[in-house]
Protein backbone atom coordinates (compact mmCIF):
# COMPACT_ATOMS: atom_id res chain seq x y z
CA UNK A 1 -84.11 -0.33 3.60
CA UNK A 2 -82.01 2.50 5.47
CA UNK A 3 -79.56 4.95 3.86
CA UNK A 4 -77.09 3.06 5.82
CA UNK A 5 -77.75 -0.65 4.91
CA UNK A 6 -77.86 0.76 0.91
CA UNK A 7 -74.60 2.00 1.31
CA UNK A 8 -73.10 -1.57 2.81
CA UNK A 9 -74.82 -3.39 0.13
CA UNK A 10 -73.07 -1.00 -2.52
CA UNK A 11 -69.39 -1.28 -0.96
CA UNK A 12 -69.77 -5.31 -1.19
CA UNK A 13 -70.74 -5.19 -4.46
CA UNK A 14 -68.02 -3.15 -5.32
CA UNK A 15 -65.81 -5.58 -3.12
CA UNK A 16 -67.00 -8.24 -4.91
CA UNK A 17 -66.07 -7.00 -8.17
CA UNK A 18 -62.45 -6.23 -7.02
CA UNK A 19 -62.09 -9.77 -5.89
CA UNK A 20 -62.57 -10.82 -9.54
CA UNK A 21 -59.29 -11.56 -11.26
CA UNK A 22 -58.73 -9.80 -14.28
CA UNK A 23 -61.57 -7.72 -13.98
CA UNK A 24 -60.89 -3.86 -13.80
CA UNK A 25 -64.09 -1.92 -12.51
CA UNK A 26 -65.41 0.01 -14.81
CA UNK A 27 -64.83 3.64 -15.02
CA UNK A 28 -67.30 6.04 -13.74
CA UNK A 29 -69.25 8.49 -16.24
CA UNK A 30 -67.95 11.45 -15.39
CA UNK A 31 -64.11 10.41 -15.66
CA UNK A 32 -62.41 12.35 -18.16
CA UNK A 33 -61.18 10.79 -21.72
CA UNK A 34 -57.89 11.30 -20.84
CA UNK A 35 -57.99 9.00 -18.06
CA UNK A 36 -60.17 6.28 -20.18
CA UNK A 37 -57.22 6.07 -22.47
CA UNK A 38 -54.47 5.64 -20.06
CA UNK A 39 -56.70 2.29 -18.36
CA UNK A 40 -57.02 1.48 -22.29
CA UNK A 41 -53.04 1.43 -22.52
CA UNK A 42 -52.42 0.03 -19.64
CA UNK A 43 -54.67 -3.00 -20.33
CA UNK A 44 -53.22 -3.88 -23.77
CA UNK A 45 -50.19 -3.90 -21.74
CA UNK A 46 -51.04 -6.05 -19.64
CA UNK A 47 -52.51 -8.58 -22.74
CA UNK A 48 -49.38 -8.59 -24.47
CA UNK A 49 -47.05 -9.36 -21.36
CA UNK A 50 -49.44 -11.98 -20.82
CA UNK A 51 -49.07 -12.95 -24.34
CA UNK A 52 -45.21 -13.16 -24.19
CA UNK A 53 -45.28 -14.82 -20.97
CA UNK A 54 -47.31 -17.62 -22.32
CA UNK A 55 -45.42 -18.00 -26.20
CA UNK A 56 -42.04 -17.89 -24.22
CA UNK A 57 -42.68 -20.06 -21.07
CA UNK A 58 -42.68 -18.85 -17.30
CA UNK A 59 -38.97 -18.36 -17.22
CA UNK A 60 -39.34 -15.53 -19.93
CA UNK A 61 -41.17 -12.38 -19.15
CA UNK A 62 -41.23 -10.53 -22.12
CA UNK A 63 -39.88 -7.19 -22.92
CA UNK A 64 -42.39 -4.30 -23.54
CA UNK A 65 -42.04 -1.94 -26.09
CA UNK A 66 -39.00 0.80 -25.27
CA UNK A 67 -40.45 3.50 -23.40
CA UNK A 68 -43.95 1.78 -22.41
CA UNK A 69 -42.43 0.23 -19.13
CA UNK A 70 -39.57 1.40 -17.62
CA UNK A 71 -37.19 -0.34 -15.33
CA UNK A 72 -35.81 1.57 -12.63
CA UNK A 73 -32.28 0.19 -11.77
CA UNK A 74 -29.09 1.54 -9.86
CA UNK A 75 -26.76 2.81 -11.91
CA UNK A 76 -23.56 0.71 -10.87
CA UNK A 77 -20.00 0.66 -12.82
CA UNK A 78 -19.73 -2.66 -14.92
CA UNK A 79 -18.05 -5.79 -13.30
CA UNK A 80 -15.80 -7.94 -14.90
CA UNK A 81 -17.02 -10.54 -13.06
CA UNK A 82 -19.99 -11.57 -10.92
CA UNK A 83 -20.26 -11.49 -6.75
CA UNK A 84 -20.91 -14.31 -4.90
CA UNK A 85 -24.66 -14.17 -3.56
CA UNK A 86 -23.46 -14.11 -0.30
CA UNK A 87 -22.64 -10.46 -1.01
CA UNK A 88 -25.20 -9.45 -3.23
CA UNK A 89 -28.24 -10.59 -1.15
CA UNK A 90 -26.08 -9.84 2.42
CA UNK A 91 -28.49 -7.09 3.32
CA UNK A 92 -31.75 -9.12 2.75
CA UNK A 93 -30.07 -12.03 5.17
CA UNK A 94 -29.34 -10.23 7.98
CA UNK A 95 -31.77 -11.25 10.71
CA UNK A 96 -32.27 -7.85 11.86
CA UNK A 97 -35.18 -5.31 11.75
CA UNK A 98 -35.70 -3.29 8.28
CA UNK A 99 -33.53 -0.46 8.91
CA UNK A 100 -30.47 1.76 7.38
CA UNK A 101 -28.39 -1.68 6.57
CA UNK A 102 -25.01 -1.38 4.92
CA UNK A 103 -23.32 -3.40 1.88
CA UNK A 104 -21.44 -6.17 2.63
CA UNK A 105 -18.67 -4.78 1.34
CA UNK A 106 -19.04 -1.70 3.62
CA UNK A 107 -19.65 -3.68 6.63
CA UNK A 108 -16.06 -5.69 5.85
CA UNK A 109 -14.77 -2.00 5.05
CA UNK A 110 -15.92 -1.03 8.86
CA UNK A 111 -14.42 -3.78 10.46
CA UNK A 112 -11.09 -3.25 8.30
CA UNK A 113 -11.03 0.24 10.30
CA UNK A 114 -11.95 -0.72 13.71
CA UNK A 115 -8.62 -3.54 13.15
CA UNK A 116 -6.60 -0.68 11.98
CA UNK A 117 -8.13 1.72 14.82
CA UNK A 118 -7.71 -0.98 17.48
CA UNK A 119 -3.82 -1.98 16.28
CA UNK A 120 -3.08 2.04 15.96
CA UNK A 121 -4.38 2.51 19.76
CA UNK A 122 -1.68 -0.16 20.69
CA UNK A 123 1.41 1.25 19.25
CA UNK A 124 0.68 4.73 19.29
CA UNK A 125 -0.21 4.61 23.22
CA UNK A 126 2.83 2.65 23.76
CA UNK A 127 5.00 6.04 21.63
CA UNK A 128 5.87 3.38 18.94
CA UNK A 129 6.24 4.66 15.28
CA UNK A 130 3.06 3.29 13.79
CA UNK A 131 4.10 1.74 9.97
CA UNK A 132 1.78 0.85 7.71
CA UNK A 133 3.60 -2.27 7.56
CA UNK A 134 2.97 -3.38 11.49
CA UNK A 135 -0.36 -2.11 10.78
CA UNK A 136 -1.09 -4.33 7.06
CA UNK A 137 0.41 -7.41 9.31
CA UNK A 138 -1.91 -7.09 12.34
CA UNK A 139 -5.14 -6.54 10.32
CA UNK A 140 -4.46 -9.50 8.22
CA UNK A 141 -3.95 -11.88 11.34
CA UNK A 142 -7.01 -10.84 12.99
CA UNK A 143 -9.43 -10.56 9.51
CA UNK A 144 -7.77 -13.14 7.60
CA UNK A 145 -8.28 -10.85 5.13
CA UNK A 146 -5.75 -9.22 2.71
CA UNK A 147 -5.31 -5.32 3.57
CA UNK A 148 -3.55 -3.23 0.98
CA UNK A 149 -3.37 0.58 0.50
CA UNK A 150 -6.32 0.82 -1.56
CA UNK A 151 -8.33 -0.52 1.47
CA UNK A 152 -6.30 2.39 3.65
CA UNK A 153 -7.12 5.01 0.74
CA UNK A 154 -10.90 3.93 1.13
CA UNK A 155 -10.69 4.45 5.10
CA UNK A 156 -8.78 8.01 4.61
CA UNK A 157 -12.31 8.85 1.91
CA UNK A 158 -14.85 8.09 4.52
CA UNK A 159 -13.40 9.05 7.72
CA UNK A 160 -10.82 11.80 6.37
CA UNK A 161 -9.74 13.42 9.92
CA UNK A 162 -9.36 9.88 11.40
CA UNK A 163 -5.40 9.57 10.78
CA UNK A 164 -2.62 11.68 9.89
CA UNK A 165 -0.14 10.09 6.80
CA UNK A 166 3.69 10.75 6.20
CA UNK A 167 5.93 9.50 4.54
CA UNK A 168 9.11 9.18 6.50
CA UNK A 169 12.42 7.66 6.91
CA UNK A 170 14.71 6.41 9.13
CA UNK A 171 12.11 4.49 11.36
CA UNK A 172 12.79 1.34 12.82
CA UNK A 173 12.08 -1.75 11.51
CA UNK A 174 12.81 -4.37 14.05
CA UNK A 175 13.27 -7.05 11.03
CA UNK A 176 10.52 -6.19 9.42
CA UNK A 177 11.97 -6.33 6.11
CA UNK A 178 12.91 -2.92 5.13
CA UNK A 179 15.85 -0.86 5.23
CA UNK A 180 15.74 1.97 7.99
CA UNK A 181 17.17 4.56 5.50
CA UNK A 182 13.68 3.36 3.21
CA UNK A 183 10.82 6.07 3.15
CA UNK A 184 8.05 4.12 4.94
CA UNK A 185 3.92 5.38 5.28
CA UNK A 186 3.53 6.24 9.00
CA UNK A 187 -0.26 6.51 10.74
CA UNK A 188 -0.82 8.93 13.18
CA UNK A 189 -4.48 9.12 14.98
CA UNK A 190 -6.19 12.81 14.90
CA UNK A 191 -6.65 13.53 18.44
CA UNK A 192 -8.05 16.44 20.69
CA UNK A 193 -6.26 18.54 23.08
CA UNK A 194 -8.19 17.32 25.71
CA UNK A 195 -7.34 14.04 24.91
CA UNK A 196 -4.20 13.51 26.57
CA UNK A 197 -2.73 11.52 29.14
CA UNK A 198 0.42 12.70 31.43
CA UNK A 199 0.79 15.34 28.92
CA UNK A 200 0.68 12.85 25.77
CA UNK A 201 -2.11 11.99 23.46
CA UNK A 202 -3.92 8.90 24.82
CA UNK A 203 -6.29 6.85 21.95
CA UNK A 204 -8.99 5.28 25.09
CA UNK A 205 -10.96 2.87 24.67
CA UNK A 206 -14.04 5.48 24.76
CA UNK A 207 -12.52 7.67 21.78
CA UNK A 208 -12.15 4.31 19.74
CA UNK A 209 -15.87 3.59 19.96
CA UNK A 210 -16.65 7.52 18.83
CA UNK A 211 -14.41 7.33 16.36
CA UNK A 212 -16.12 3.59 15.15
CA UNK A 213 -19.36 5.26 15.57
CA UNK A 214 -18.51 8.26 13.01
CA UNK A 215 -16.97 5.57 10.78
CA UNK A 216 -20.30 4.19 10.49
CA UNK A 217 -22.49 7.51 10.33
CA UNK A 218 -19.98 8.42 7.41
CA UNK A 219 -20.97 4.73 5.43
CA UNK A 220 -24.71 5.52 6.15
CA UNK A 221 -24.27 8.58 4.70
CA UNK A 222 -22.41 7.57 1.81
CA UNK A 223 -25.47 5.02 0.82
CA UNK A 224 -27.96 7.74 1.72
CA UNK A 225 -26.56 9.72 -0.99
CA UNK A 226 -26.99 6.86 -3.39
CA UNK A 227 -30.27 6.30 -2.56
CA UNK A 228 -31.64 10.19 -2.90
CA UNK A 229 -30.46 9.05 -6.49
CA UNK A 230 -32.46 6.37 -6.59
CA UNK A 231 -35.50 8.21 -5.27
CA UNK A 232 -35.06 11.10 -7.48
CA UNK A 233 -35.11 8.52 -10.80
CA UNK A 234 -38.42 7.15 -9.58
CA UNK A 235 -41.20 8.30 -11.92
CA UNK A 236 -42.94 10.47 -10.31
CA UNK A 237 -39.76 11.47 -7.95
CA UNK A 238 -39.91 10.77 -4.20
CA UNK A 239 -38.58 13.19 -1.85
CA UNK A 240 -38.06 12.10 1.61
CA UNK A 241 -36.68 13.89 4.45
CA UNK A 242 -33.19 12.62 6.00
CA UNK A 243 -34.58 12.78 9.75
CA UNK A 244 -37.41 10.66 8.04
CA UNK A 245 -35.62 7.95 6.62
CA UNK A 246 -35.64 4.49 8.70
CA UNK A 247 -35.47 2.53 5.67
CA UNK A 248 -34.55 1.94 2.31
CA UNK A 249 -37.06 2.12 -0.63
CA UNK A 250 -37.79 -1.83 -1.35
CA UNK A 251 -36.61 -1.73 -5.11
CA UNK A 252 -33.62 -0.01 -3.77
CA UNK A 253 -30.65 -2.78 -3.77
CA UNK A 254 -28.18 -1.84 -1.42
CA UNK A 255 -25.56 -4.41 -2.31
CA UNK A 256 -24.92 -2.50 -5.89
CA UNK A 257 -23.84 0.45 -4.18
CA UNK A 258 -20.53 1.55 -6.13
CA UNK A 259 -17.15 0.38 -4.27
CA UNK A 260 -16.01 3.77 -2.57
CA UNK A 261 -12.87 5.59 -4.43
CA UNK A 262 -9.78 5.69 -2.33
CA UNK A 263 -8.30 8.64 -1.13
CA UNK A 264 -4.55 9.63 -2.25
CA UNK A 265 -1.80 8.55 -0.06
CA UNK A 266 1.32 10.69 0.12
CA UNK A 267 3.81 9.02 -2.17
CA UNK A 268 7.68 9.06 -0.96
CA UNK A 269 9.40 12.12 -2.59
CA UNK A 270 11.75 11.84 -5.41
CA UNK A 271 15.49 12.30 -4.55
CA UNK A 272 17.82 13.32 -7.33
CA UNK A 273 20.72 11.84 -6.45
CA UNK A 274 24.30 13.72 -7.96
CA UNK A 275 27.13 11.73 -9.26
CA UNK A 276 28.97 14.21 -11.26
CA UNK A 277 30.44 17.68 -11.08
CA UNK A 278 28.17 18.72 -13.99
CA UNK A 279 25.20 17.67 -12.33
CA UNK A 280 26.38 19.27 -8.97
CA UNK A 281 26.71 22.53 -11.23
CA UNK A 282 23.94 22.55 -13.13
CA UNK A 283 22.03 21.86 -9.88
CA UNK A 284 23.00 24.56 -7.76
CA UNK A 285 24.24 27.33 -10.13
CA UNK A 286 23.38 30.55 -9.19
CA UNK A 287 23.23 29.14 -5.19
CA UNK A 288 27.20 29.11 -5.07
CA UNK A 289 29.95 31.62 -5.17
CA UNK A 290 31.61 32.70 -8.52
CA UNK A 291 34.80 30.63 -7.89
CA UNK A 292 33.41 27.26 -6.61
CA UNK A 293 30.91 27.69 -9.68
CA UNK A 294 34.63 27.69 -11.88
CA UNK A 295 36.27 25.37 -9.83
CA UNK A 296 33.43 22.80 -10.91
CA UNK A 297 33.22 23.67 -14.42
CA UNK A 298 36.90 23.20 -14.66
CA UNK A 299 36.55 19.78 -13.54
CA UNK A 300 33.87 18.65 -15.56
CA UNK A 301 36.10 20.12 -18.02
CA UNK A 302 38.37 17.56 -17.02
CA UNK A 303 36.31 14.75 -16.30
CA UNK A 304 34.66 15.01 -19.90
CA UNK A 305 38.46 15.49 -21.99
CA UNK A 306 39.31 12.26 -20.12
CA UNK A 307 36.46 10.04 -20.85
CA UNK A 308 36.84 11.02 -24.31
CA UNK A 309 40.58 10.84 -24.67
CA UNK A 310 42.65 7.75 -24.19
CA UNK A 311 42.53 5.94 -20.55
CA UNK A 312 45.23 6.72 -18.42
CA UNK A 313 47.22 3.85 -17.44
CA UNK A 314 46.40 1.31 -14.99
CA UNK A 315 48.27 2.75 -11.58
CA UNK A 316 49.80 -0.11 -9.16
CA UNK A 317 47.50 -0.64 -6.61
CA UNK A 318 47.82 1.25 -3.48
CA UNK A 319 48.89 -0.42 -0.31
CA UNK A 320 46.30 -1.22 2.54
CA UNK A 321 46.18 1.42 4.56
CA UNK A 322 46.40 1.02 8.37
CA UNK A 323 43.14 -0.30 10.42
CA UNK A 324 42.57 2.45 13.44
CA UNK A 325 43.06 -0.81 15.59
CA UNK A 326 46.32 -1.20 14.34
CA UNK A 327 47.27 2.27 14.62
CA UNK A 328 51.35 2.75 16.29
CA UNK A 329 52.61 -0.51 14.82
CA UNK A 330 55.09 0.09 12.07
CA UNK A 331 54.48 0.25 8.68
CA UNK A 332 57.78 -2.63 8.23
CA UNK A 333 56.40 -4.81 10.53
CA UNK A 334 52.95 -4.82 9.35
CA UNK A 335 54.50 -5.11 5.68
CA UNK A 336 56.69 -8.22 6.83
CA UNK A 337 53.45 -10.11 8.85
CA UNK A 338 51.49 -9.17 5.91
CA UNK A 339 52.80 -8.54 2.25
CA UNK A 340 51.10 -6.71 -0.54
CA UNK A 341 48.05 -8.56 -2.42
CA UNK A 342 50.12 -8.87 -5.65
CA UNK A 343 49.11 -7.18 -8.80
CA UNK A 344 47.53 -10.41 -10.55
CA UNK A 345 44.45 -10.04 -7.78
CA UNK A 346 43.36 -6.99 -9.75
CA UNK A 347 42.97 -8.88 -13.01
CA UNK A 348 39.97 -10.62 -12.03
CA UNK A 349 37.92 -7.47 -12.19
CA UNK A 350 38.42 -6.19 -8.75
CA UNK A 351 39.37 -2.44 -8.42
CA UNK A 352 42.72 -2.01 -6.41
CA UNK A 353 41.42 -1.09 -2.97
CA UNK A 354 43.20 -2.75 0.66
CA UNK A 355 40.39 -5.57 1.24
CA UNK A 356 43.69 -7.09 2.45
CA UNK A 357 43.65 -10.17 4.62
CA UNK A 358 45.05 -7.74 7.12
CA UNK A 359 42.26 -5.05 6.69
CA UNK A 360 39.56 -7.29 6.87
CA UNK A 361 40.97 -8.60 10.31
CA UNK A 362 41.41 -4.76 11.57
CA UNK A 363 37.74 -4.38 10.54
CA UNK A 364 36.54 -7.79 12.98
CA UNK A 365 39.47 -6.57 15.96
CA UNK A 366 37.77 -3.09 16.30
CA UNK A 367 34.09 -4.38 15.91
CA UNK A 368 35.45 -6.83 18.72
CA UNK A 369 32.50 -9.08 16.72
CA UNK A 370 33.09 -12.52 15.96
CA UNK A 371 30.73 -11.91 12.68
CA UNK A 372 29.64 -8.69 11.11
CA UNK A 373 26.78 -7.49 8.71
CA UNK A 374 28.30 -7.50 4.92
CA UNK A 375 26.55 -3.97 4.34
CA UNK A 376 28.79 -3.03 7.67
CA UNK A 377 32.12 -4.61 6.75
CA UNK A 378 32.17 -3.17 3.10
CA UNK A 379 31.38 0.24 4.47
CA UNK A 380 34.35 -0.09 6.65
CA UNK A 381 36.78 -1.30 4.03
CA UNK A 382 35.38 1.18 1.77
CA UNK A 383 36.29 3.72 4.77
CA UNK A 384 39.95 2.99 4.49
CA UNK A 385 40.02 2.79 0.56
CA UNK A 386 42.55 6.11 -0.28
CA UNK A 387 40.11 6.22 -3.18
CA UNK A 388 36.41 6.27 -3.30
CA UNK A 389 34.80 2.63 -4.02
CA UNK A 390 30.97 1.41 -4.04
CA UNK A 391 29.96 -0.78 -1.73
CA UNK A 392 29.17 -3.28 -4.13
CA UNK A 393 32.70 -3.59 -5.94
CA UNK A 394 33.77 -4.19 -1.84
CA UNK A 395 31.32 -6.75 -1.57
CA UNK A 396 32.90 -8.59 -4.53
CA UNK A 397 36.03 -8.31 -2.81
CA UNK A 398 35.05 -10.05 0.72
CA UNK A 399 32.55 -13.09 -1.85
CA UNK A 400 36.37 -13.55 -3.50
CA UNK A 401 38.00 -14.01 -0.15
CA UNK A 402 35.10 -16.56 0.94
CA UNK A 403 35.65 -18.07 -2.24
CA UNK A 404 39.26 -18.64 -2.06
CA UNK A 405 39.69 -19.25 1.85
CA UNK A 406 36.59 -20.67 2.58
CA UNK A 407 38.23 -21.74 6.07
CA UNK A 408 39.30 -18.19 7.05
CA UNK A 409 35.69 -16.09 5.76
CA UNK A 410 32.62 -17.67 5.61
CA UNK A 411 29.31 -15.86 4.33
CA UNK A 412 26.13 -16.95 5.39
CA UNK A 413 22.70 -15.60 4.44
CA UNK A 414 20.38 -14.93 7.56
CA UNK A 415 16.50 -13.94 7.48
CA UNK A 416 17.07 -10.66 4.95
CA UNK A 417 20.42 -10.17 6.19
CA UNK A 418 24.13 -10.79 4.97
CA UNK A 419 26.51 -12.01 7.66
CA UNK A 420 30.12 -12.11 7.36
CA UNK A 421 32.39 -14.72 9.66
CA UNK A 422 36.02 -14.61 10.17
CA UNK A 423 38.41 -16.93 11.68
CA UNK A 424 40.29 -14.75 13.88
CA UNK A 425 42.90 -17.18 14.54
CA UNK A 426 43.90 -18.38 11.42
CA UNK A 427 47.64 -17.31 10.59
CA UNK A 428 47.85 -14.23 8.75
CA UNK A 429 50.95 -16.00 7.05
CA UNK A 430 49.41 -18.94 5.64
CA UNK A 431 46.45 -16.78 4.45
CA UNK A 432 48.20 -14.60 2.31
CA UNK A 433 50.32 -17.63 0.77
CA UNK A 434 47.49 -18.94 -0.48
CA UNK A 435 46.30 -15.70 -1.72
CA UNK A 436 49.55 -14.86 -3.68
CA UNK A 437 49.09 -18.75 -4.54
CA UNK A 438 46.09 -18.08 -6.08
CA UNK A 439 46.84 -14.93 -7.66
CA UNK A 440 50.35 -16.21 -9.70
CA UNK A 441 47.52 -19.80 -11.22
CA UNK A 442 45.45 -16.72 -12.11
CA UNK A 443 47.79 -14.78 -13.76
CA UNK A 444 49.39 -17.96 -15.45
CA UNK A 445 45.77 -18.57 -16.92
């Protein structure tokens, strides 16, 4: 025969040994030892797996020796509790071609940002004060998804130059909930110079598809980083060039990628707020001049001698002074329409201040409201109050009116609001009988 046909006749014998299972070919003569004793190792290996596998059943498959075979994992933090499949086999059902896929939960992370990118664009290109509030709200309506900071945080670690954060106060609300004096987290998108529109910066609808783009480069990355780990644990290490990668090594489980650690949010700042002269000294000593630094220690001087000395005794309480609607009517005709809130009102915990029938109808005449906020009628009694009184000691006052003349004030409770009704044309008179009416049972009890 040929040279040629004794060469094909040698490859299918060797291809028919090869098809044999179990059968390793047999080493050459001129291998070294050392490579006669690895194939030695590695087929007593292979006997004993096959010897657990069969004591143990199929669903058992043995654990070698530690050290002998090696099981190449990523490292992932400890759950308390188990995913759903759904999420940790997402990548190997999407019906796409192998490629750079994402987690599951990096995929919902993406779409959490293009909802907060898209919901940004809207209120910030119509000059509205973008809240995190509006923003949480609108993102939750369109994902049915819950979106909290930590979901924001996560955003502001991938994509950091994607929004500006404040904290800031007195921004509107509208009824969302919060008080406008509140610190609330504002968003502001980073834009360009160039990106502006009538001199003002302008999110388009192009710059919101970069910016989703980037988003997504930035995820990519994240996982590429993961998976240079994973490479660089393999034994022997694999390098492989970024511009090379177009897909992930196949023991390489992307849905155990690590959840990303959020970014810190600015926190609203801590305001020290001063109630006595010592604190107002101790504060700013050294910032004022030598005799307003003495005229404060004298009266914390004071202050501190009187809470520790007897109290002083209880003064009469002071009469109402005059609404600014009621301003050029005399004092004795004001005093005969309406008489002093005798001095048994003040026994049922109430500090003497003129929430006086008549006050309280100043207040409603120069609002020229038939019903007023209670946060804005107590700051306007407190107003006219010749001594200074807390809003909330006021509000008892106007609840004890409601309670008493439930005919003349009524308090109703609106959305988060307070509302305060008065009946304008009720007789002054008759209101203030039954006041001193109620006062003189008190007093008797």
């Amino acid at each position: 025969p040929l040279p040629a046909q004794e060469d094909v006749a040698v490859l299918q014998g060797r291809l028919q040994r090869m098809k044999v299972p179990g059968q390793v070919p047999p080493v050459p003569s001129g291998t070294g030892s050392d490579l006669r004793s690895r194939l030695e190792r590695v087929r007593q290996l292979e006997l004993r797996v096959r010897q657990r596998r069969a004591a143990s059943g199929a669903g058992d498959t043995g654990a070698a020796p530690e050290g002998e075979i090696r099981t190449l994992t990523l490292s992932c933090p400890p759950r308390s509790e188990k995913p759903p499949a759904y999420q940790r086999f997402h990548s190997l059902a999407q019906d796409l071609p192998p490629g750079l896929t994402l987690p599951y939960k990096f995929r919902v992370l993406a779409e959490m940002f293009r909802s907060v990118d898209t919901i940004t664009g809207m209120l910030f290109n119509r000059a509205e004060t973008v809240t995190f509030a509006k923003v949480k709200q609108g993102v939750q309506d369109m994902m049915r998804r819950q979106f909290e900071e930590q979901h924001l945080g996560q955003i502001k670690a991938v994509y950091p130059s994607s929004y500006r954060l404040r904290q800031e106060k007195n921004v509107p609300t509208f009824g969302s909930g919060g008080k406008k004096s509140e610190y609330q987290l504002t968003l502001e998108p980073v834009l360009g110079e160039e990106e502006k529109v009538d001199g003002r910066p302008h999110l388009s609808a192009s710059r919101l598809l970069e910016r989703r783009r980037e988003f997504h480069r930035n995820l990519v990355n994240i996982v590429r980083e993961h998976h240079k780990a994973f490479l660089a644990a393999l034994s022997p290490p694999m390098v492989v060039p970024e511009e090379k990668l177009t897909r992930w090594h196949p023991r390489f489980n992307v849905d155990e990628v690590p959840d990303i650690s959020p970014a810190e949010l600015p926190r609203p700042p801590q305001e020290d707020r001063l109630s006595t002269a010592q604190e107002v000294l101790s504060t700013a000593r050294g910032m004022l001049s030598p005799k307003m630094e003495k005229a404060l220690a004298n009266l914390a001087l004071r202050t501190a001698e009187a809470s520790a000395g007897e109290p002083a005794p209880s003064k009469s309480p002071a009469p109402a002074s005059t609404s600014t609607a009621l301003r050029g009517v005399s004092q004795g005709l004001l005093e005969r329409v309406s008489p002093p809130i005798p001095a048994q009102m003040w026994g049922w915990g109430l500090s003497p201040c003129p929430s006086h029938p008549l006050g309280a109808l100043g207040v409603f005449v120069a609002e020229k409201k038939p019903a007023l906020s209670m946060e804005l009628l107590c700051a306007r009694l407190a107003d006219s109050c010749p001594e200074p009184v807390a809003p909330g000691e006021m509000e008892k006052h106007v609840r004890l009116f409601a309670e008493l003349l439930p005919d003349w004030v009524g308090v109703h409770a609106l959305r988060t609001d307070t509302y305060v009704k008065l009946d304008k044309e009720k007789d002054l008179g008759l209101v203030t009988e039954r006041l001193n009416k109620a006062a003189k049972e008190a007093g008797a009890l």
